[in-house]
Protein backbone atom coordinates (compact mmCIF):
# COMPACT_ATOMS: atom_id res chain seq x y z
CA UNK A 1 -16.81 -18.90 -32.53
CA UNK A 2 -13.67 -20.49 -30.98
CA UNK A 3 -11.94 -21.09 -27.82
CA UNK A 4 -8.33 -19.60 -28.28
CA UNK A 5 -6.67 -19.11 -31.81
CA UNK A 6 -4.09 -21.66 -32.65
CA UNK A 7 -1.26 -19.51 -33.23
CA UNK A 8 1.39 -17.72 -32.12
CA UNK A 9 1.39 -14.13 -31.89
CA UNK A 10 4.57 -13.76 -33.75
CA UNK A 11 2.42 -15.37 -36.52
CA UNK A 12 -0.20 -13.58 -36.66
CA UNK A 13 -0.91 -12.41 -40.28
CA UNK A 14 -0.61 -8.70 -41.50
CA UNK A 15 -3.97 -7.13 -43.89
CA UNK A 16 -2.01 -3.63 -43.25
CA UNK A 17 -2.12 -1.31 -46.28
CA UNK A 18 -5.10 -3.25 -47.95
CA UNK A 19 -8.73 -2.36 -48.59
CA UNK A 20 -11.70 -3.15 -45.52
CA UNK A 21 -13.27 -5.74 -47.70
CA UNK A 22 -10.39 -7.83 -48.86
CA UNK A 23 -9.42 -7.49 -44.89
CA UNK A 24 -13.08 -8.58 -44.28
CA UNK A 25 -12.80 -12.02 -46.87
CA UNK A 26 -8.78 -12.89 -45.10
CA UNK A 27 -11.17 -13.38 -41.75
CA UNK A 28 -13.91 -15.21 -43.11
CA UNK A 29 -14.55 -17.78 -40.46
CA UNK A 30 -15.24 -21.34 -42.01
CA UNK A 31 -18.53 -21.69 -39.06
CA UNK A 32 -20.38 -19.46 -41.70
CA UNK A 33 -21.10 -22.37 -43.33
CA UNK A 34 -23.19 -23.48 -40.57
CA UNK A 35 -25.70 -20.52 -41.26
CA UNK A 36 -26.85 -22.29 -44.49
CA UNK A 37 -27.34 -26.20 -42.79
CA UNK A 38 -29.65 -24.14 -40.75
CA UNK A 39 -31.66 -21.93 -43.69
CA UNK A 40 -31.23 -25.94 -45.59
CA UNK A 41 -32.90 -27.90 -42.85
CA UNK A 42 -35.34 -25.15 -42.28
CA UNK A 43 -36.38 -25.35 -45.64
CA UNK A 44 -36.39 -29.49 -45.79
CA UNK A 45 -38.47 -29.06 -42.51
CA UNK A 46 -41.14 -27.18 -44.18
CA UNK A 47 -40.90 -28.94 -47.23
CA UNK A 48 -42.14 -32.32 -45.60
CA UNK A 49 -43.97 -30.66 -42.09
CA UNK A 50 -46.89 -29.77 -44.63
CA UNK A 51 -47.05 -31.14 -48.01
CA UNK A 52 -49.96 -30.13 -49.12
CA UNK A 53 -49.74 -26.45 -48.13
CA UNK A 54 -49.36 -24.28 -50.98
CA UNK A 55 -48.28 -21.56 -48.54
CA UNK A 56 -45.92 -23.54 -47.15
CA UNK A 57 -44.69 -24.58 -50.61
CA UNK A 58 -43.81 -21.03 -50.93
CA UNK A 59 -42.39 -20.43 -48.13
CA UNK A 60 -39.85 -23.87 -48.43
CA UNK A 61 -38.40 -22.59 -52.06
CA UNK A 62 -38.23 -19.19 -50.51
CA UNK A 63 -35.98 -20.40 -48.00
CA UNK A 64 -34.51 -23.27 -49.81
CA UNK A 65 -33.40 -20.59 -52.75
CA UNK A 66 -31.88 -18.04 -50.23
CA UNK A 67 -30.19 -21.16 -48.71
CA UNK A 68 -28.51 -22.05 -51.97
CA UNK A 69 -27.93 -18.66 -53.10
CA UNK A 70 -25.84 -18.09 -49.68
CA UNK A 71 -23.94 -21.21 -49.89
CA UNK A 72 -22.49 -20.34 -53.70
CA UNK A 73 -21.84 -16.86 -52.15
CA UNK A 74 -19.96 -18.49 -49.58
CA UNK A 75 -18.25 -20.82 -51.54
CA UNK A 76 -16.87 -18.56 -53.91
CA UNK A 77 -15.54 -16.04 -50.97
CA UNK A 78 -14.21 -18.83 -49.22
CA UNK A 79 -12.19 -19.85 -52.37
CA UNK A 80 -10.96 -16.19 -52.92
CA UNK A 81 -9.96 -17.05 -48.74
CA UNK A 82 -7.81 -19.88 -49.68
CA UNK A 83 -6.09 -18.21 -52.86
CA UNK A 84 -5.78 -14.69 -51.47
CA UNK A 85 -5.08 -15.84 -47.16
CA UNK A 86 -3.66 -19.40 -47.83
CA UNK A 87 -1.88 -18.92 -44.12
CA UNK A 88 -5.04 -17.91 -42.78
CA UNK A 89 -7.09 -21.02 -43.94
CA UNK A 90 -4.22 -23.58 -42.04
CA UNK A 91 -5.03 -21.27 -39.32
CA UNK A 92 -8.30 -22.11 -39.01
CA UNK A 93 -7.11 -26.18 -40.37
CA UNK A 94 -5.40 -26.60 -37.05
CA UNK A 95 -7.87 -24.90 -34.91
CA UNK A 96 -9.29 -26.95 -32.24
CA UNK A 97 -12.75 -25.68 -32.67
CA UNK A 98 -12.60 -24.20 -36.53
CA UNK A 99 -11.60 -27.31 -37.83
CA UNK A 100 -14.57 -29.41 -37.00
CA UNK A 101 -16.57 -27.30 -38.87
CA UNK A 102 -14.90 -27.88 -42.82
CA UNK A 103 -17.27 -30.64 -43.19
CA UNK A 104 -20.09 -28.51 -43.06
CA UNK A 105 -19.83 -27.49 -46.50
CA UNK A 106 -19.90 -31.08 -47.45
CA UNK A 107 -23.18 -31.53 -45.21
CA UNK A 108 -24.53 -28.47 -46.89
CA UNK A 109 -24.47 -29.95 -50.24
CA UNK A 110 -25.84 -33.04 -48.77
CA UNK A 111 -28.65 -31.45 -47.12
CA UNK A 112 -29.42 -28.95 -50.85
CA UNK A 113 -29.32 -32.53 -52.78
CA UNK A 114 -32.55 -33.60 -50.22
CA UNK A 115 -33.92 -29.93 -50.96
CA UNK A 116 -33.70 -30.40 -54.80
CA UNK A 117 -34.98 -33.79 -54.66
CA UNK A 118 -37.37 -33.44 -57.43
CA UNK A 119 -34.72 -32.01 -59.55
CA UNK A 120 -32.80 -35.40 -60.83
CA UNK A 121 -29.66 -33.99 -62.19
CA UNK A 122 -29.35 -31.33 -59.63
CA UNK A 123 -29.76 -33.70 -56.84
CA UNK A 124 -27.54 -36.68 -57.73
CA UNK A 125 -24.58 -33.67 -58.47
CA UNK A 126 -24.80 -32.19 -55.39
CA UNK A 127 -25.17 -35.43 -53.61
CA UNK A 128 -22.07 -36.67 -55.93
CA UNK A 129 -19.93 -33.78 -54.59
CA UNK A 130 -21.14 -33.81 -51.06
CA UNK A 131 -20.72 -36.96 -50.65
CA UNK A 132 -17.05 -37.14 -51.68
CA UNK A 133 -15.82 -33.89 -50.12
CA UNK A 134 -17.49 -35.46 -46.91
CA UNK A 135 -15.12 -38.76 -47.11
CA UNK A 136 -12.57 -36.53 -48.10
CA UNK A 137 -13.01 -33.90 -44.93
CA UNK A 138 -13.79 -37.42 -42.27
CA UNK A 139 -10.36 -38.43 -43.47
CA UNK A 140 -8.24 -35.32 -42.86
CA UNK A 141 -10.16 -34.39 -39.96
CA UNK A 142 -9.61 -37.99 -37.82
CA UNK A 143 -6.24 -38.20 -39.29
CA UNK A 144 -5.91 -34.76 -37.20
CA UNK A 145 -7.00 -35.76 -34.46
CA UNK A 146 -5.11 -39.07 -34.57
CA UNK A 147 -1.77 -36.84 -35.38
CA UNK A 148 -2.46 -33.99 -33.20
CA UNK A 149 0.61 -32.17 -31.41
CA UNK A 150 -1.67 -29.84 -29.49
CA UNK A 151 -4.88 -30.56 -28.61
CA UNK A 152 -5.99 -31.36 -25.18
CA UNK A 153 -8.99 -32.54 -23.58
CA UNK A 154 -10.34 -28.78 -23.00
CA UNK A 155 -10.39 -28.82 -26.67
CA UNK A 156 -13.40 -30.90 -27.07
CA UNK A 157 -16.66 -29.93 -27.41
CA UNK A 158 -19.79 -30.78 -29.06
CA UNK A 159 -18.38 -29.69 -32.21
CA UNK A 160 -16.20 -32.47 -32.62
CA UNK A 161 -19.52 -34.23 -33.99
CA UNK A 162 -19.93 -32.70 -37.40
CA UNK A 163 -17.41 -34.81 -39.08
CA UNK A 164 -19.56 -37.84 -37.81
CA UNK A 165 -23.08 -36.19 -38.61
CA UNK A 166 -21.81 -35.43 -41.97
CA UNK A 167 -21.08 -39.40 -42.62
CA UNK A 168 -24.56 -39.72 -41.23
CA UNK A 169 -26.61 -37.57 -43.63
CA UNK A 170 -25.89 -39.25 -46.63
CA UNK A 171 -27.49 -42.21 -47.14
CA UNK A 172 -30.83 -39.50 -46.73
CA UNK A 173 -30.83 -38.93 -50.58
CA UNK A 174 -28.23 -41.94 -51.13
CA UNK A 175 -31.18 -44.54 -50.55
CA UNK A 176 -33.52 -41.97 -52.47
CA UNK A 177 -30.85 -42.21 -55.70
CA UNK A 178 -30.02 -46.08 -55.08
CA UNK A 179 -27.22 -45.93 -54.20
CA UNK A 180 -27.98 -48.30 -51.09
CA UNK A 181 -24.22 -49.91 -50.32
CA UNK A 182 -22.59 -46.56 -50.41
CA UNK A 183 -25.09 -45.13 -47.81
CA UNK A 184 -24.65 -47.97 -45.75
CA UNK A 185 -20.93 -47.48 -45.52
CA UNK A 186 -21.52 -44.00 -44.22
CA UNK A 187 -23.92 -44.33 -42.28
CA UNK A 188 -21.57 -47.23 -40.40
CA UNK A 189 -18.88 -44.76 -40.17
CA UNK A 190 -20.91 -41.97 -38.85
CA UNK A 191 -23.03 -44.42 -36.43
CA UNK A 192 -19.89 -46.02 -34.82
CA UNK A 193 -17.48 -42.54 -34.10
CA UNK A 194 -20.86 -41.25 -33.30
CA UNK A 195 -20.79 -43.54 -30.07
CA UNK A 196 -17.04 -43.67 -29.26
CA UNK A 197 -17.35 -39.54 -29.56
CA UNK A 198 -20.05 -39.17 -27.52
CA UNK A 199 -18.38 -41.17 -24.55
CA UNK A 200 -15.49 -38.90 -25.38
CA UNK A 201 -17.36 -35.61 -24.95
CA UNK A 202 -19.42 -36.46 -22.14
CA UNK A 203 -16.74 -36.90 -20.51
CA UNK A 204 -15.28 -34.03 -20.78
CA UNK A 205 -18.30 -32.19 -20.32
CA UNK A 206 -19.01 -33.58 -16.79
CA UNK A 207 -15.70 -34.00 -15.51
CA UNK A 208 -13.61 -30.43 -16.90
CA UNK A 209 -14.21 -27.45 -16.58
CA UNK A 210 -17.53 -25.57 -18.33
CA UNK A 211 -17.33 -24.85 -21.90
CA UNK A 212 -16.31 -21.47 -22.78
CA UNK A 213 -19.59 -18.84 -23.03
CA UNK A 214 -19.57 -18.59 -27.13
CA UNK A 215 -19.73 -22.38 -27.30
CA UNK A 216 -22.34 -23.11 -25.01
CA UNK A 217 -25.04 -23.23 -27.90
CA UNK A 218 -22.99 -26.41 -29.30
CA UNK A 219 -25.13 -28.66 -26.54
CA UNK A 220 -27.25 -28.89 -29.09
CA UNK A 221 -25.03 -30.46 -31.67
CA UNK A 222 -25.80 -33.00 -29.36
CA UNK A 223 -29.65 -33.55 -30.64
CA UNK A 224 -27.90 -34.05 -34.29
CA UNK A 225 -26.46 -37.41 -34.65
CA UNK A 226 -29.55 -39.38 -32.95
CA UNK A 227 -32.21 -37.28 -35.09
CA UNK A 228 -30.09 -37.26 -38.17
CA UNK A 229 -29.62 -41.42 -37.55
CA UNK A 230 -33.30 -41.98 -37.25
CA UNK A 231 -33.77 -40.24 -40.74
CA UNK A 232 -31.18 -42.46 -42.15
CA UNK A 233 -31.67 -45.58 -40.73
CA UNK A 234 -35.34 -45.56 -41.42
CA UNK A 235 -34.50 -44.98 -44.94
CA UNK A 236 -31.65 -47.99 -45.00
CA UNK A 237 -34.26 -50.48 -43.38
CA UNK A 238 -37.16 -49.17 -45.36
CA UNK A 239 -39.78 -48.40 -42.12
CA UNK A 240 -39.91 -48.49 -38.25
CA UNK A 241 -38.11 -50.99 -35.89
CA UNK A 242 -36.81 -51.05 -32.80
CA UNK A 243 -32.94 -49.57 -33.68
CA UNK A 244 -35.29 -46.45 -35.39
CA UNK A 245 -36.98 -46.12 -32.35
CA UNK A 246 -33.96 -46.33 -29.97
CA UNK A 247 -32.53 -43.52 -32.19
CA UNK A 248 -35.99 -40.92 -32.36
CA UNK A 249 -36.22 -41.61 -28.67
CA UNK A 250 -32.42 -40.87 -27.72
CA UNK A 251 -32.84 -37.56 -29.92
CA UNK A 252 -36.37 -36.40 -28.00
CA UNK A 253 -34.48 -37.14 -24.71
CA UNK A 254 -31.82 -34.37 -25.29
CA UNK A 255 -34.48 -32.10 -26.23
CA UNK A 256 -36.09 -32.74 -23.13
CA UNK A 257 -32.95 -32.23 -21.57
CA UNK A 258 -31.62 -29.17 -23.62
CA UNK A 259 -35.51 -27.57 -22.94
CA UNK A 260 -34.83 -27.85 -19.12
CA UNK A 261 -32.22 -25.75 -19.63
CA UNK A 262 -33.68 -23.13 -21.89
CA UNK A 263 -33.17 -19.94 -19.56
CA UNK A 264 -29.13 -20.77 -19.75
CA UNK A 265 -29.02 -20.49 -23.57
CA UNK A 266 -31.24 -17.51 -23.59
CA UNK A 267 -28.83 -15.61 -21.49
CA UNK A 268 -25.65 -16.22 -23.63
CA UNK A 269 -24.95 -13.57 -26.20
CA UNK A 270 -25.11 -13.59 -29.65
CA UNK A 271 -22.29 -15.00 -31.54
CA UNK A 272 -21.94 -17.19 -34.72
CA UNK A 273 -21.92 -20.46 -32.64
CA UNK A 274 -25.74 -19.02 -31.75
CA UNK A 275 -26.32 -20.88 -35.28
CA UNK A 276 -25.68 -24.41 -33.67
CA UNK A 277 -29.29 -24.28 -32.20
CA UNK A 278 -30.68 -24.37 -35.85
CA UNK A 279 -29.58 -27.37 -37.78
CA UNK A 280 -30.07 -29.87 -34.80
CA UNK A 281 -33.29 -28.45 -34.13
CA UNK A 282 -34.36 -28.66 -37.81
CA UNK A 283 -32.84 -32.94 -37.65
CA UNK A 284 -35.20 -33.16 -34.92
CA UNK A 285 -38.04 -31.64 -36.62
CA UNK A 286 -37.87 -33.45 -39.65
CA UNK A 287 -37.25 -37.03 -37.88
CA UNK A 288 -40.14 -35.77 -35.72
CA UNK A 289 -42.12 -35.54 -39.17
CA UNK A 290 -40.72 -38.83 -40.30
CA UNK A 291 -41.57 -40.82 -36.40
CA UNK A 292 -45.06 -39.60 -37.01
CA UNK A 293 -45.74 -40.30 -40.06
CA UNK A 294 -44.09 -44.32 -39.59
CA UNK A 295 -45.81 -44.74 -36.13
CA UNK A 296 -49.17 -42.71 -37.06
CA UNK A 297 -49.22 -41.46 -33.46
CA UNK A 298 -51.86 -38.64 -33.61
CA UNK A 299 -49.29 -36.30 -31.00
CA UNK A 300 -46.39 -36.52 -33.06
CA UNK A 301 -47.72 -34.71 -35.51
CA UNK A 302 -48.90 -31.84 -33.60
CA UNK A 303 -45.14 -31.94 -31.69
CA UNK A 304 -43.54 -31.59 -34.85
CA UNK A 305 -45.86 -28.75 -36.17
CA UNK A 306 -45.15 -27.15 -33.08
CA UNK A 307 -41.10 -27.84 -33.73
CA UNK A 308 -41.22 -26.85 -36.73
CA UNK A 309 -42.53 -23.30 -35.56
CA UNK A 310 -39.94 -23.04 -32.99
CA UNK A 311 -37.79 -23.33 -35.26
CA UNK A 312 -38.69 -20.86 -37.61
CA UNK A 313 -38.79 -18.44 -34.39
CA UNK A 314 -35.67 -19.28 -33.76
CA UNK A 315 -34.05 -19.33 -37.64
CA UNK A 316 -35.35 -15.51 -37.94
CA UNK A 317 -34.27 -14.09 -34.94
CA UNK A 318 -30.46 -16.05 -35.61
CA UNK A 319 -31.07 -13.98 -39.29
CA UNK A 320 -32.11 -10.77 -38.04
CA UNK A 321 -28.92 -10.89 -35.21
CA UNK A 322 -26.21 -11.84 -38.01
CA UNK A 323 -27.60 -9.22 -40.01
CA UNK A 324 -27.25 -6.99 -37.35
CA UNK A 325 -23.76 -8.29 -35.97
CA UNK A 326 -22.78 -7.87 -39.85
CA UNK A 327 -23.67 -3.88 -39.42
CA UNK A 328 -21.77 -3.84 -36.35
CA UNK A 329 -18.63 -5.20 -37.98
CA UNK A 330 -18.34 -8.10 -35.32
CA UNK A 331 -18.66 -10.65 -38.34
CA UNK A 332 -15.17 -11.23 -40.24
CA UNK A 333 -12.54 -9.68 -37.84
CA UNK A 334 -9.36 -11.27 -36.48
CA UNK A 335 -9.62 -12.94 -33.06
């Protein structure tokens, strides 16, 4: 999923002469990652939607397991990317879209260390390592942006936000671990570019031209930040106040917004930016879960039921296309 490749075609990189699967690993796009956030907040969604369901109990490991399983698959391919295709990986590093989209491996641990909550060890590791890579990856990726010799302002897109989102996640397990200062300070970070961002991408969405077909499911990147905040900040404060509510309320707006438009997004193809409708969804669900449970409104538990089903609609027909798109070779080619 990307808008033009960031390259020359004089540097372009020759796989002649070697075998279809190494070929397959040198174009390994980095937005795979985003597959697993979704399976991950699927899983958390489930996890907390019904508690007390022994089928749904199930059903959460199944998912959460597959989730995990993928993302160690991943990893380990993408490392035989960077050690094998080096040139290929700085490719994708100074891609306009591609780039935004390294931090998701440091959300993804974030998001399995809130999965394997009840598992101590597991759970502070993974939210160790997340939570490092993800300062590590804000860093590099703003420092990008602030030294840039190429981007422009048709560049941006609702992408740009999972840097911030990442910052944003994890003071979710962070408050669970105690580890209250640290999720403070990135939950700050992720808040504030959050805001200065979001006037930056609004902007260019209502005053450029439209965003290319294959990203139009990133508008809903857009539900992400304000659902993922909510989670956080409720956390951090320890209940419901007005900033939580300004946040829940924000999120269910671009829903409202993003459903009015449903017909749009159902015409655009399948691609690997189709994943972006997962994850946010899945924020929303679970903050959905959390605003009901704080507020004990009777209807916000039945909308978040009924969220939570969407998105598992949604989650198996994104599974059942990649699958498919994977038979069709479409998955791992150059662009």
């Amino acid at each position: 999923m990307s808008s033009s490749v960031m390259t020359e075609p004089s540097e372009a990189i020759s796989h002649e002469g070697i075998s279809p699967i190494k070929r397959r690993v040198a174009y390994l796009p980095i937005t795979l990652f985003s597959i697993v956030m979704g399976l991950s907040g699927l899983a958390i969604a489930w996890q907390k939607c019904f508690p007390s369901s022994s089928v749904a109990y199930v059903l959460s490991l199944s998912i959460g397991l597959f989730a995990s399983v993928l993302f160690i698959i991943l990893l380990g391919l993408y490392g035989w990317k960077t050690l094998r295709h080096i040139d290929e990986v700085r490719t994708e590093l100074h891609h306009p879209v591609r780039l935004n989209f390294f931090p998701t491996i440091s959300v993804n641990m974030l998001l399995l260390s809130v999965f394997w909550q009840s598992t101590s060890m597991l759970a502070i590791t993974l939210w160790t390592a997340g939570m490092l890579l993800q300062l590590v990856l804000t860093i590099y990726v703003m420092s990008s942006w602030l030294n840039h010799s190429h981007f422009t302002i048709e560049h941006v897109n609702p992408s740009w936000f999972i840097p911030m989102v990442g910052n944003i996640v994890v003071p979710i397990n962070g408050i669970y671990l105690g580890y209250e200062e640290i999720s403070w300070f990135f939950f700050s970070v992720g808040l504030l570019f959050w805001l200065v961002l979001l006037v930056i991408v609004m902007y260019r969405l209502l005053f450029h031209e439209q965003l290319p077909l294959r990203l139009i499911p990133t508008y809903f990147i857009l539900l992400a930040p304000p659902s993922v905040g909510f989670i956080s900040y409720t956390g951090l404060v320890g209940g419901l106040d007005n900033g939580a509510r300004l946040l829940y309320y924000c999120a269910l707006f671009w829903a409202m917004l993003l459903g009015c438009n449903a017909i749009r997004f159902w015409r655009v193809p399948f691609v690997l930016s189709s994943w972006a409708f997962s994850f946010p969804l899945a924020a929303l669900s679970i903050a959905t879960i959390k605003m009901a449970e704080l507020s004990q409104q009777p209807y916000l538990c039945w909308l978040a039921r009924l969220l939570v089903i969407l998105l598992s609609v949604i989650v198996s027909w994104l599974v059942l296309r990649t699958i498919q798109a994977a038979r069709q070779g479409k998955i791992c080619t150059q662009e």
